[in-house]
PDB file of N, CA and C in Angstrom:
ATOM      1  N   UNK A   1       6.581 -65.688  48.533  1.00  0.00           N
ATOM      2  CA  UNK A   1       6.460 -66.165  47.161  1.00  0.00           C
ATOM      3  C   UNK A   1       5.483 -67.336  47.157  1.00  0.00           C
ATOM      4  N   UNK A   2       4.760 -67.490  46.024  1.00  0.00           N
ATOM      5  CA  UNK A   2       3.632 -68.555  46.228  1.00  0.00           C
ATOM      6  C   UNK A   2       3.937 -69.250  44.480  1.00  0.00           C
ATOM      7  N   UNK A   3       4.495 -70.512  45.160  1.00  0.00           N
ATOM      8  CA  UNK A   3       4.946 -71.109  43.838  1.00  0.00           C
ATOM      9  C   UNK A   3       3.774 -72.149  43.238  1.00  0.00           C
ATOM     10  N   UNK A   4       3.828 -72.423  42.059  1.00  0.00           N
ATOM     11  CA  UNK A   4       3.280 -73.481  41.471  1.00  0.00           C
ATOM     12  C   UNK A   4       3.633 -74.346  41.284  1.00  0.00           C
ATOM     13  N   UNK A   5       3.732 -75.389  42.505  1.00  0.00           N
ATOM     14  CA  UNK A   5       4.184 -76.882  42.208  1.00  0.00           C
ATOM     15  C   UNK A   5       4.828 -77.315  41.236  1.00  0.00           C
ATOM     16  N   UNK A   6       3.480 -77.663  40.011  1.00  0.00           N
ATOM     17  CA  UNK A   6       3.716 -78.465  39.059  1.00  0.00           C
ATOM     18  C   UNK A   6       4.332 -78.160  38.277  1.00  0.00           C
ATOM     19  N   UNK A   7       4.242 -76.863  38.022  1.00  0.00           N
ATOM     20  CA  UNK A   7       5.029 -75.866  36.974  1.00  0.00           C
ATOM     21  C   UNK A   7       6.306 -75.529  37.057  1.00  0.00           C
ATOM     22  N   UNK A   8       6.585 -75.583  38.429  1.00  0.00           N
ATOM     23  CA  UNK A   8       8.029 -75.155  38.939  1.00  0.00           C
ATOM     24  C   UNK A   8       8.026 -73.570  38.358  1.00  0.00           C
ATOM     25  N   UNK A   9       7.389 -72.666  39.023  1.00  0.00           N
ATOM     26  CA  UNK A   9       6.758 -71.309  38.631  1.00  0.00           C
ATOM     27  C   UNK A   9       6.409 -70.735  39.761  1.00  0.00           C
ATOM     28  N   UNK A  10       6.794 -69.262  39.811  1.00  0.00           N
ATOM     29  CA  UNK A  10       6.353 -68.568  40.704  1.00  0.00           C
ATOM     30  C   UNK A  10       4.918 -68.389  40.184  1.00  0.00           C
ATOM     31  N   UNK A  11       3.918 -67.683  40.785  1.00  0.00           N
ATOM     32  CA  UNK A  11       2.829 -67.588  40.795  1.00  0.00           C
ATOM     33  C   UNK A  11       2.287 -66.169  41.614  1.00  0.00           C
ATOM     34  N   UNK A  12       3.165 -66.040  42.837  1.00  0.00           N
ATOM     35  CA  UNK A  12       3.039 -64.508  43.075  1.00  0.00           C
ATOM     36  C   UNK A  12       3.862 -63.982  43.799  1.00  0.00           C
ATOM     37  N   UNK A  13       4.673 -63.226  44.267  1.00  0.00           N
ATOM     38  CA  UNK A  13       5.336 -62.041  45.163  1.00  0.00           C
ATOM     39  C   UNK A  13       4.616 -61.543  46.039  1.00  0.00           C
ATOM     40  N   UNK A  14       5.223 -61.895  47.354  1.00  0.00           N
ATOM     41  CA  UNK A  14       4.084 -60.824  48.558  1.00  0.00           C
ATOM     42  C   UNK A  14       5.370 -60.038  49.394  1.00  0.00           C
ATOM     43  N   UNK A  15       5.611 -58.822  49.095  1.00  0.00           N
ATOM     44  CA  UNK A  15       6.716 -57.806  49.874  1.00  0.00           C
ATOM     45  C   UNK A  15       5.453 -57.064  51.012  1.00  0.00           C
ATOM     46  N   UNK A  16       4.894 -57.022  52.149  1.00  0.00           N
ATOM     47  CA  UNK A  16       4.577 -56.304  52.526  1.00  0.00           C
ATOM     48  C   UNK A  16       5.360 -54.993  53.207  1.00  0.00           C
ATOM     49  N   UNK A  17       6.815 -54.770  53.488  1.00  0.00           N
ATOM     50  CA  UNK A  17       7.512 -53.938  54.217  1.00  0.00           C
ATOM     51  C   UNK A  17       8.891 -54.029  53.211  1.00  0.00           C
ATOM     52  N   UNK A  18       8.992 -53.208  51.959  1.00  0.00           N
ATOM     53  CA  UNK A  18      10.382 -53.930  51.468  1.00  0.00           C
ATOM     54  C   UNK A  18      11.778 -53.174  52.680  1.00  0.00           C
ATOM     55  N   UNK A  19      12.384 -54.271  52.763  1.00  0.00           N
ATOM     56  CA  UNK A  19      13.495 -54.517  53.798  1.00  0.00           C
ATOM     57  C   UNK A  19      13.324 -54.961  54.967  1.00  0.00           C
ATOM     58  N   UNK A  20      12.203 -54.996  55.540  1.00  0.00           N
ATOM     59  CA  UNK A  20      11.854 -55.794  56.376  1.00  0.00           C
ATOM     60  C   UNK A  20      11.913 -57.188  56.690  1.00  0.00           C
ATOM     61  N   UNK A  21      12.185 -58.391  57.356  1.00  0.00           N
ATOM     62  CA  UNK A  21      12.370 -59.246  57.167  1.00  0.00           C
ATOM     63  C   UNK A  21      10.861 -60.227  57.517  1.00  0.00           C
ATOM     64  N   UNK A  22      10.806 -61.150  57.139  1.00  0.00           N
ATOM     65  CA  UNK A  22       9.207 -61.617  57.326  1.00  0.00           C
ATOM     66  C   UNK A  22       9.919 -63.147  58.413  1.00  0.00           C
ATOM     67  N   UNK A  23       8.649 -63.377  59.781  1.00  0.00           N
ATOM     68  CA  UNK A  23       9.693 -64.313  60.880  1.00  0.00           C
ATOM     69  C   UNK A  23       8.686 -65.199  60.551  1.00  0.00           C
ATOM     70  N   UNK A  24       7.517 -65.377  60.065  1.00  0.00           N
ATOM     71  CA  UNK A  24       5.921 -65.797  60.171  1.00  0.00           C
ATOM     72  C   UNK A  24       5.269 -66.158  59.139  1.00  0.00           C
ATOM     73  N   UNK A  25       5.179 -67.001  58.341  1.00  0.00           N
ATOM     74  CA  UNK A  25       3.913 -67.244  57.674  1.00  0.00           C
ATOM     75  C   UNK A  25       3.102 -68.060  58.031  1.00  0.00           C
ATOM     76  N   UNK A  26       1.589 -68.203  57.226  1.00  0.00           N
ATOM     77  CA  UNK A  26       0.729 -69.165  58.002  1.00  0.00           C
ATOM     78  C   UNK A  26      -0.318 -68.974  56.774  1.00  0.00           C
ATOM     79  N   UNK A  27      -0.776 -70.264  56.684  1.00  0.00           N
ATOM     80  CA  UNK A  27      -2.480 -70.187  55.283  1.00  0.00           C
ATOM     81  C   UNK A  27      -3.440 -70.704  56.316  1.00  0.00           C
ATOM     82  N   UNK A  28      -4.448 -70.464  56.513  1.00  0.00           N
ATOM     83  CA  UNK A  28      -5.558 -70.858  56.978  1.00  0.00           C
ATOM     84  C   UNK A  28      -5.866 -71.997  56.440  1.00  0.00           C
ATOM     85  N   UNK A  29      -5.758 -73.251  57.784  1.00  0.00           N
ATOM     86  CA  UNK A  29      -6.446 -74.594  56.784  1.00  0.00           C
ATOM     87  C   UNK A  29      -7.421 -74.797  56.233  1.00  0.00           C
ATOM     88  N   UNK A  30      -8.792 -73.620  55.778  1.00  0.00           N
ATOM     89  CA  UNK A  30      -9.359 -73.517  54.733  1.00  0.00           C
ATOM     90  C   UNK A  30      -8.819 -73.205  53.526  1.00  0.00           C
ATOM     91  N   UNK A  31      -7.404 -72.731  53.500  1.00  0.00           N
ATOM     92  CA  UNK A  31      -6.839 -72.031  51.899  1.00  0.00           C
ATOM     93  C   UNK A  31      -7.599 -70.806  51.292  1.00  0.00           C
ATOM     94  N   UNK A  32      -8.498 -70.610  51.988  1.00  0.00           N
ATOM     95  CA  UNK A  32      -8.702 -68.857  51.885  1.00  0.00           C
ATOM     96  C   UNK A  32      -7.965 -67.572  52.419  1.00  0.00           C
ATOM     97  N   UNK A  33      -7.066 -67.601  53.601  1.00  0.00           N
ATOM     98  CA  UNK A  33      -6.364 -66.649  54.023  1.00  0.00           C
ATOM     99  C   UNK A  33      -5.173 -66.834  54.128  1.00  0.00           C
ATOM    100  N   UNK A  34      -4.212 -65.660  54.034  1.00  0.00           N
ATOM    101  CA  UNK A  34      -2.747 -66.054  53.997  1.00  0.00           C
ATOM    102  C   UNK A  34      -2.066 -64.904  55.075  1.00  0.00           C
ATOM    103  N   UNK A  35      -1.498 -65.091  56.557  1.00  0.00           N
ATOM    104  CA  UNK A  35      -0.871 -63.725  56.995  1.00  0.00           C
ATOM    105  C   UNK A  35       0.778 -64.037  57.041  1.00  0.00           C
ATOM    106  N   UNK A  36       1.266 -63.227  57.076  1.00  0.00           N
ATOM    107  CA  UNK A  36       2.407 -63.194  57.977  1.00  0.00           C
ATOM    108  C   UNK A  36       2.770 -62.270  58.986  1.00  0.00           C
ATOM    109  N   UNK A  37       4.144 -62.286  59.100  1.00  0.00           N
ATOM    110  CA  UNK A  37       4.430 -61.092  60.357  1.00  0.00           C
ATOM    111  C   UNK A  37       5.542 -61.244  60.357  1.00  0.00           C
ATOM    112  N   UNK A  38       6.117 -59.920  60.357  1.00  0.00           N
ATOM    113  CA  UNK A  38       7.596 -59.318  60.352  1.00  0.00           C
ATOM    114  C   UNK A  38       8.586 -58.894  61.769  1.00  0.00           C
ATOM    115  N   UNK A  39       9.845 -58.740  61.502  1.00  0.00           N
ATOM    116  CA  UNK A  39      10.769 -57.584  62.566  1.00  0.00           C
ATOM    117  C   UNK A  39      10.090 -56.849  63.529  1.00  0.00           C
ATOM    118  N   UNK A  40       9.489 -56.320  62.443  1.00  0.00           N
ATOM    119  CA  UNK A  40       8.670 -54.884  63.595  1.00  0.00           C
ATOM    120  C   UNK A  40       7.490 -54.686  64.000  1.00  0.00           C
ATOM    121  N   UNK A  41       6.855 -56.159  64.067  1.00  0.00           N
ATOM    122  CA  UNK A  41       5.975 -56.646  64.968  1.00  0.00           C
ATOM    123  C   UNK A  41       4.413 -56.245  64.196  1.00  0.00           C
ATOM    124  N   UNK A  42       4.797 -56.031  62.718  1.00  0.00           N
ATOM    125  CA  UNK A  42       3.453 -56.358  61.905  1.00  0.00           C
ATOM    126  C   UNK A  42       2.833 -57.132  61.161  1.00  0.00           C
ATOM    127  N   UNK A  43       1.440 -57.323  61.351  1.00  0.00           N
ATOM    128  CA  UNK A  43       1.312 -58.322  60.936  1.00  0.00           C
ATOM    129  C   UNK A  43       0.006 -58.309  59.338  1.00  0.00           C
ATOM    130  N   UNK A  44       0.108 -59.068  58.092  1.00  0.00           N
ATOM    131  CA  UNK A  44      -0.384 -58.789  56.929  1.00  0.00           C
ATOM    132  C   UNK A  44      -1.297 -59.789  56.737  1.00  0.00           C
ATOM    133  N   UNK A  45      -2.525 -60.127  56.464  1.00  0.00           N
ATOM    134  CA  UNK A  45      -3.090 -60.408  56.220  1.00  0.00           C
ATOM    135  C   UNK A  45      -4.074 -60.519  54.530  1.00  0.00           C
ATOM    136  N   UNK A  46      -3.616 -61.673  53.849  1.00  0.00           N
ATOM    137  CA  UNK A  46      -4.783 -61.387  52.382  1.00  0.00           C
ATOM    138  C   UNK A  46      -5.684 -62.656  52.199  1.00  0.00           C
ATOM    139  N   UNK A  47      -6.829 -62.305  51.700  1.00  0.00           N
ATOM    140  CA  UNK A  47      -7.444 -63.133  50.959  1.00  0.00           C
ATOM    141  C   UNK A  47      -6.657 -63.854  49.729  1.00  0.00           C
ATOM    142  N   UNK A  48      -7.131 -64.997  49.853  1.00  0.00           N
ATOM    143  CA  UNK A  48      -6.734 -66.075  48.584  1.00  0.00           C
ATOM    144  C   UNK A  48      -8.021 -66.696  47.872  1.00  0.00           C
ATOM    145  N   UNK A  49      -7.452 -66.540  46.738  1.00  0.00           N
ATOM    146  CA  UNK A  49      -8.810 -67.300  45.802  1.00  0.00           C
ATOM    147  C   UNK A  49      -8.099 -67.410  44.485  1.00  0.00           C
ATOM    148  N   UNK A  50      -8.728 -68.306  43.725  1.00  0.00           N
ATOM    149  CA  UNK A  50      -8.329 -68.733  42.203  1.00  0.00           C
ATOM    150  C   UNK A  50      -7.725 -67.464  41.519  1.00  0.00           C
ATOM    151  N   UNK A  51      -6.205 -67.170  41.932  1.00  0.00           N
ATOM    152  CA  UNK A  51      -5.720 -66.011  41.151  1.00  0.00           C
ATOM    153  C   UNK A  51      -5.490 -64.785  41.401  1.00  0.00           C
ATOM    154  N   UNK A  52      -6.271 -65.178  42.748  1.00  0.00           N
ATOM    155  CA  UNK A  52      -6.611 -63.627  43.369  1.00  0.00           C
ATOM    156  C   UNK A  52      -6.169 -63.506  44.958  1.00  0.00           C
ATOM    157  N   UNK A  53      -5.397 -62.491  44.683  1.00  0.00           N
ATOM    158  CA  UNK A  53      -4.673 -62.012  46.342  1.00  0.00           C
ATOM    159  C   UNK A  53      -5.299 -60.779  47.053  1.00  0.00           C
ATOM    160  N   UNK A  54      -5.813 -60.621  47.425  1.00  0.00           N
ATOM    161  CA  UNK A  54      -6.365 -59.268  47.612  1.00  0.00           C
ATOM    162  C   UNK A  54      -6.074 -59.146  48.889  1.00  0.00           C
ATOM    163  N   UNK A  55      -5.208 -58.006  49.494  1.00  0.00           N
ATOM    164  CA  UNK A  55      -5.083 -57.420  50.793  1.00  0.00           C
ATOM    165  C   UNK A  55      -6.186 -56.794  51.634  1.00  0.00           C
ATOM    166  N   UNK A  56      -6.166 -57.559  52.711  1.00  0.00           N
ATOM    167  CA  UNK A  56      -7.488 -57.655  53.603  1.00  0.00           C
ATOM    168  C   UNK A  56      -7.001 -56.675  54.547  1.00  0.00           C
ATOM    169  N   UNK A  57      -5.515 -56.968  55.328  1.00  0.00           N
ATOM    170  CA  UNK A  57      -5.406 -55.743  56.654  1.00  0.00           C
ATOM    171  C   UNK A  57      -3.959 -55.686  56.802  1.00  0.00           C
ATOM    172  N   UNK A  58      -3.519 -55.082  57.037  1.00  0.00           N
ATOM    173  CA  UNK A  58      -2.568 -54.673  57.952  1.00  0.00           C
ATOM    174  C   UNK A  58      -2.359 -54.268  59.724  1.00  0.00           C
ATOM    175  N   UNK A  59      -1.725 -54.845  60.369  1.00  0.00           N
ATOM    176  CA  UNK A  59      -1.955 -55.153  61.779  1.00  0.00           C
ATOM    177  C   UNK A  59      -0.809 -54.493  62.355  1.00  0.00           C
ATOM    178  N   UNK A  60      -0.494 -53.848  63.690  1.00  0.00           N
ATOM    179  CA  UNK A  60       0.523 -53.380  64.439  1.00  0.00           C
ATOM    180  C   UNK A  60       0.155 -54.476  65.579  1.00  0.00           C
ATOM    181  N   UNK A  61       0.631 -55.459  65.532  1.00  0.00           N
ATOM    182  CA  UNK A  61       0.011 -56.430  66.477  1.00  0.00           C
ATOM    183  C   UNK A  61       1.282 -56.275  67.653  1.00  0.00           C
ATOM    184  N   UNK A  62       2.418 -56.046  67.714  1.00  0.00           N
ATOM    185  CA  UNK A  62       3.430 -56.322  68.620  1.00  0.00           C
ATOM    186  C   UNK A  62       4.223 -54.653  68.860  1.00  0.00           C
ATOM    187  N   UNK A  63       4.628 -54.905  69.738  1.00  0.00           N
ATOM    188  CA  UNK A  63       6.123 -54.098  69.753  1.00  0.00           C
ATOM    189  C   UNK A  63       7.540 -54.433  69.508  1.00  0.00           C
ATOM    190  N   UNK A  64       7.276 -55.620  69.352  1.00  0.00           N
ATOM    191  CA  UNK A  64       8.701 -56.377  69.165  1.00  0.00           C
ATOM    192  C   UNK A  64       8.451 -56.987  68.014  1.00  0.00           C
ATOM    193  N   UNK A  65       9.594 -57.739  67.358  1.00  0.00           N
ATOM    194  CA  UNK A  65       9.188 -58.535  66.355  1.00  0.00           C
ATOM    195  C   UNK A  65       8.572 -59.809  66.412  1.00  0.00           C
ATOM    196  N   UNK A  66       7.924 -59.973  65.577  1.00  0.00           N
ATOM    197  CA  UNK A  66       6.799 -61.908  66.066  1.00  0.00           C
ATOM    198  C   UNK A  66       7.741 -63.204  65.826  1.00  0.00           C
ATOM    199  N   UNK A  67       7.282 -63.618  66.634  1.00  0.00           N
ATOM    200  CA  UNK A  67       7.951 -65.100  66.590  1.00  0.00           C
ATOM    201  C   UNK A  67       7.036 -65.602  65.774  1.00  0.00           C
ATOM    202  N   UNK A  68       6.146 -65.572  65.763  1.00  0.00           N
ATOM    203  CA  UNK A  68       5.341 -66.477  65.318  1.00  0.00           C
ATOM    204  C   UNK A  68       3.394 -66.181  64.592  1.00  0.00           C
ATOM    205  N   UNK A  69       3.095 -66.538  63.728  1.00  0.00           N
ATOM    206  CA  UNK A  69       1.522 -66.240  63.317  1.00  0.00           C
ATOM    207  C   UNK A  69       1.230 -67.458  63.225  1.00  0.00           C
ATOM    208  N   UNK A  70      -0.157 -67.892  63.081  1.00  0.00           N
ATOM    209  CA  UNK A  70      -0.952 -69.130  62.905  1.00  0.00           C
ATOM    210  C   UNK A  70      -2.508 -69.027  63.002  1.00  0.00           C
ATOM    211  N   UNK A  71      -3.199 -69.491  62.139  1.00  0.00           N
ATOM    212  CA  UNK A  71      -4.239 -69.938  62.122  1.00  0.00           C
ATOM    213  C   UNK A  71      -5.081 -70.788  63.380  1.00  0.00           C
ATOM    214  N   UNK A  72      -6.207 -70.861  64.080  1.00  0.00           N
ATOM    215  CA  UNK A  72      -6.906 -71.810  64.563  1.00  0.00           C
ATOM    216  C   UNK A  72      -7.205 -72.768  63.493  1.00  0.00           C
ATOM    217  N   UNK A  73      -7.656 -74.022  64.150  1.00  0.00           N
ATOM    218  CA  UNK A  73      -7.846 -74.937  63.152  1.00  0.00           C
ATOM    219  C   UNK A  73      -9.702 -74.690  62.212  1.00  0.00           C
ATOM    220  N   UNK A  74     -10.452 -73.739  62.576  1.00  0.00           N
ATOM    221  CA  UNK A  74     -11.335 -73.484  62.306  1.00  0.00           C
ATOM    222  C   UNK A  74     -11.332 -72.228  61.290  1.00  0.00           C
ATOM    223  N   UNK A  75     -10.475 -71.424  61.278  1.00  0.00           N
ATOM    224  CA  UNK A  75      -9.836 -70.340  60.050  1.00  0.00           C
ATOM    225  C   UNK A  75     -10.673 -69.483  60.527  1.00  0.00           C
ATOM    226  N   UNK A  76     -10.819 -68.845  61.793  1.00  0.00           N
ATOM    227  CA  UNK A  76     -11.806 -68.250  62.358  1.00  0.00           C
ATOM    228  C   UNK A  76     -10.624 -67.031  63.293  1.00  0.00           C
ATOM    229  N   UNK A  77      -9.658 -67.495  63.196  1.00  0.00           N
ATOM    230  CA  UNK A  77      -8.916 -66.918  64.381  1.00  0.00           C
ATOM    231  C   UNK A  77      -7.431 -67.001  63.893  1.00  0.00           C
ATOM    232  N   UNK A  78      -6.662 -65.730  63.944  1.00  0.00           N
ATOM    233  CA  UNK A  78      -5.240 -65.670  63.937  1.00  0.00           C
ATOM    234  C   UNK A  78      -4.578 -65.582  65.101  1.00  0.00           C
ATOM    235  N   UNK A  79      -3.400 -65.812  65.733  1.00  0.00           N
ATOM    236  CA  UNK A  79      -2.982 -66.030  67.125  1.00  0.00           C
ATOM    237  C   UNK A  79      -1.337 -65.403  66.832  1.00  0.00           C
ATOM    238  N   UNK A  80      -1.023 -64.169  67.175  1.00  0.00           N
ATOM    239  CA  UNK A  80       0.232 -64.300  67.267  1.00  0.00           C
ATOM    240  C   UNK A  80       1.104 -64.368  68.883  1.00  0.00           C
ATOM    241  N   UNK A  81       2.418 -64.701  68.563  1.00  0.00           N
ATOM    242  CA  UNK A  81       3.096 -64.483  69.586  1.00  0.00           C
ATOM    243  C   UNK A  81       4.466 -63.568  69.200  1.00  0.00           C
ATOM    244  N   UNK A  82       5.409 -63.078  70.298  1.00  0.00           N
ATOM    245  CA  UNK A  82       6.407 -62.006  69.956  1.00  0.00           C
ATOM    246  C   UNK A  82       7.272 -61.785  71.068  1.00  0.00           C
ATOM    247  N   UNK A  83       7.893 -60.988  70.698  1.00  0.00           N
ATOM    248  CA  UNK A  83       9.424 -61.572  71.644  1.00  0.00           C
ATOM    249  C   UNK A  83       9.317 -60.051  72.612  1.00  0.00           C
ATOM    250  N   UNK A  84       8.334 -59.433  72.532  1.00  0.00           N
ATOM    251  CA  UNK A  84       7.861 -58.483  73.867  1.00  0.00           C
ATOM    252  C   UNK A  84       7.179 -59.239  74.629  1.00  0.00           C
ATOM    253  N   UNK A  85       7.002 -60.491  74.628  1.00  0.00           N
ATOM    254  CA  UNK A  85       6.500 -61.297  76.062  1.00  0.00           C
ATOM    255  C   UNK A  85       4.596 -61.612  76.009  1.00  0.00           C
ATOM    256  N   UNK A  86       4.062 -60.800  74.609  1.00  0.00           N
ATOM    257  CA  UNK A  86       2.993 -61.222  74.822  1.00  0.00           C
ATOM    258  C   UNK A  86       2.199 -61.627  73.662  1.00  0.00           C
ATOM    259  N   UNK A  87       0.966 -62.793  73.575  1.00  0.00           N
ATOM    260  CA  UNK A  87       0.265 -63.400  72.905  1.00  0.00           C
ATOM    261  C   UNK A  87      -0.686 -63.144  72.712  1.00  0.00           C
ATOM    262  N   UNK A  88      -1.342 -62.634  71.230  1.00  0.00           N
ATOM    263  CA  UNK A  88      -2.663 -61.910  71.082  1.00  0.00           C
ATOM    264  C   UNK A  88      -2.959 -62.526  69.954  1.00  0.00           C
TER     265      UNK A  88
END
């Protein structure tokens, strides 16, 4: 969910897998990209802009579910990790 502060307002809904549980979010410290990553070790990726969400990818990044997504500090690079033991 991507709320509006000031407004005390949602602003948008992101279900990528409904029932799936999401372990991961992360915005690129530019504020142009937004991923997360779920249970079953996928991972979603969208563009952000004034209003606009637009789905960039969908990822099978794991076999297990992710511990974790994140940004480099350069918004150049996503990094996950996952509870099958490995970091990509």
């Amino acid at each position: 969910i991507v709320w509006v502060l000031a407004a005390d307002k949602i602003r948008r809904t992101f279900i990528p897998d409904e029932g799936v549980p999401i372990r991961s979010l992360s915005v690129a410290p530019d504020a142009r990209t937004l991923a997360c990553a779920n249970n079953e070790g996928m991972c979603y990726v969208w563009r952000l802009g004034e209003g606009v969400y637009e789905a960039a990818q969908k990822i099978q990044s794991h076999g297990a579910y992710v511990l974790r997504c994140l940004f480099s500090p350069e918004s150049k690079h996503l990094a996950t990790a996952s509870a099958d033991h490995t970091t990509k």
